[in-house]
Protein backbone atom coordinates (compact mmCIF):
# COMPACT_ATOMS: atom_id res chain seq x y z
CA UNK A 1 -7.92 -15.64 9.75
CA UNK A 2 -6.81 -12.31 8.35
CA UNK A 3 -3.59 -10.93 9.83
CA UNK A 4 -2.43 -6.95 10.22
CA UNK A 5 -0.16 -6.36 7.47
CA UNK A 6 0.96 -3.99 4.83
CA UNK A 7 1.78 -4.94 1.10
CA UNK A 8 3.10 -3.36 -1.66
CA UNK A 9 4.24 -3.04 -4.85
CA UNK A 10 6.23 -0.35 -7.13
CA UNK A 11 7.30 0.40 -10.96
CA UNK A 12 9.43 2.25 -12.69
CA UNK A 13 7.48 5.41 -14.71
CA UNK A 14 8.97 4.99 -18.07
CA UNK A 15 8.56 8.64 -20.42
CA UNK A 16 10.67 11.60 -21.21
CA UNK A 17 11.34 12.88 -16.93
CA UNK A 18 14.85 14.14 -16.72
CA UNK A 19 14.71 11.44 -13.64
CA UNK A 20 13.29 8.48 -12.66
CA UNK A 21 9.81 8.10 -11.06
CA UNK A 22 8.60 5.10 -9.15
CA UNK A 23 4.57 4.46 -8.62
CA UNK A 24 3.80 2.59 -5.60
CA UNK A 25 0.68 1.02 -4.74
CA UNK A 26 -0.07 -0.25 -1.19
CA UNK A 27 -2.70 -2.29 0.82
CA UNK A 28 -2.52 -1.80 4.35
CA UNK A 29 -4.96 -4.05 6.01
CA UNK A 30 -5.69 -3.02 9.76
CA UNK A 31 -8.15 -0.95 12.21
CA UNK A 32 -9.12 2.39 10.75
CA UNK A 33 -6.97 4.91 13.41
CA UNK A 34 -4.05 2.39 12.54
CA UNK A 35 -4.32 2.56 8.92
CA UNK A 36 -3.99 6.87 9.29
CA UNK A 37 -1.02 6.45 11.43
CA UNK A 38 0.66 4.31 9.04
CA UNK A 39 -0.16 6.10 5.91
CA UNK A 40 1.55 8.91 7.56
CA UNK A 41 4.46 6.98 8.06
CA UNK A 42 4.45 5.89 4.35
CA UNK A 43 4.31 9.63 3.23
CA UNK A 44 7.33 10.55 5.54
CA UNK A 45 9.52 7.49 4.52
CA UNK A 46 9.03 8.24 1.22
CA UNK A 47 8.31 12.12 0.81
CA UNK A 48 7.81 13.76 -1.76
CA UNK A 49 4.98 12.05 -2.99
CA UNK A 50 2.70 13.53 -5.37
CA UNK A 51 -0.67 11.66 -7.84
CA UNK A 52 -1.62 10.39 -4.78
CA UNK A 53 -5.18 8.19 -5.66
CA UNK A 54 -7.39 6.41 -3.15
CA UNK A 55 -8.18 3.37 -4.61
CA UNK A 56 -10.23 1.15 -2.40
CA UNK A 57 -11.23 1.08 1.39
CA UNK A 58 -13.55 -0.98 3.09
CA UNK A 59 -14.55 -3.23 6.22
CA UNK A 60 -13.12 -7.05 5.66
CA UNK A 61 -16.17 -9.36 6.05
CA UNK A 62 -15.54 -11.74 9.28
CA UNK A 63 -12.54 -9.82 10.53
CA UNK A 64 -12.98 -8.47 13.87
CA UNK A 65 -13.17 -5.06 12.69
CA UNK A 66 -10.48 -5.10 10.40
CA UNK A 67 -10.63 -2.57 7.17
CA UNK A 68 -8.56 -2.74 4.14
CA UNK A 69 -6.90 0.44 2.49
CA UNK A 70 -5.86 0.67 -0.87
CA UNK A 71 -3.70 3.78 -2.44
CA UNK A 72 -0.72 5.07 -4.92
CA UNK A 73 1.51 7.84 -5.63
CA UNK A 74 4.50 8.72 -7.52
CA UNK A 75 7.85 9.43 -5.71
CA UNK A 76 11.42 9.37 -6.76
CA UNK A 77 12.03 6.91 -3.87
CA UNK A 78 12.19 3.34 -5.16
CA UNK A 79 13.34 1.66 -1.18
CA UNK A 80 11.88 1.87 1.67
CA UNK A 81 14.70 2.21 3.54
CA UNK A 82 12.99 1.25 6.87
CA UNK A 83 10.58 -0.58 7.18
CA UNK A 84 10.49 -0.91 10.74
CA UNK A 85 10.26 2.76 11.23
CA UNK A 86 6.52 2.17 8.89
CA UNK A 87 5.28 -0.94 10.40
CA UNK A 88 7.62 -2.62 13.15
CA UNK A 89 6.32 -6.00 12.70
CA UNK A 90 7.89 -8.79 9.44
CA UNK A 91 4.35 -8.31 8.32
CA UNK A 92 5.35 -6.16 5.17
CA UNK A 93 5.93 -7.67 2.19
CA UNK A 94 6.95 -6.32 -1.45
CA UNK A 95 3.90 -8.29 -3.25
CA UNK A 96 4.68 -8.43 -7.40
CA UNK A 97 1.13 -9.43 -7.31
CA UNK A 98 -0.31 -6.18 -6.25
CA UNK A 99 -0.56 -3.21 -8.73
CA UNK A 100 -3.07 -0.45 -9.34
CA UNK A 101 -6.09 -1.97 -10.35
CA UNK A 102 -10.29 -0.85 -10.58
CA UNK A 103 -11.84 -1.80 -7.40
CA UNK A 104 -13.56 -4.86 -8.62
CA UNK A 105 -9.81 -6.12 -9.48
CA UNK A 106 -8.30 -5.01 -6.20
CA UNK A 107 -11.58 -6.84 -4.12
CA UNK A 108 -10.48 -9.81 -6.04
CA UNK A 109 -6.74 -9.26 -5.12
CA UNK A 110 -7.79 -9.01 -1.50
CA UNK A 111 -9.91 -11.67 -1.12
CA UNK A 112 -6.49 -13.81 -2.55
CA UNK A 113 -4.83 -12.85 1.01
CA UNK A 114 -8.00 -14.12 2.74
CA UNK A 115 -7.91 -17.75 1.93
């Protein structure tokens, strides 16, 4: 059975910036509303963002009504700080695994957290 959670991943821009950037990508799998309440979170925690892309988003097959939501932006933030204040549950993990990816690679990604 699928659980609520929230993964995700960053890297270090590499280029000519005068400072570092760090792209994040995250998969928040949950009930719609929820998923908009934490994605605010996300932006606050680790404001200013900016490139933000929607990657993927849809209902999760034999969930109970969960969805999956995939996204990334650029910040100069490389920690979350805390976590807790995003998602107060241990169900958010750093996940090397997950990166930005076309949507046929991130449905295959995804359906590697549902077995």
């Amino acid at each position: 059975m699928i659980e609520r959670q929230i993964r995700y991943n960053y890297k270090t821009e590499t280029g000519e910036q005068i400072y570092l950037r760090h792209r994040w990508v995250f998969c928040i799998i949950n009930e719609p509303r929820e998923i908009q309440r934490i994605r605010e979170k996300i932006y606050l925690e680790l404001s200013p963002i900016e490139d933000l892309r929607n990657l993927y988003e849809g209902l999760i097959s034999k969930s109970g009504g969960l969805h999956s939501d995939f996204f990334s932006f650029s910040t100069d933030k490389f920690k979350i700080e805390n976590p807790k204040k995003i998602y107060n549950s241990k169900k958010i993990y750093k996940d090397r695994n997950l990166q930005e990816k076309d949507e046929a690679g991130l449905e295959r990604y995804l359906n590697s957290l549902l077995r």
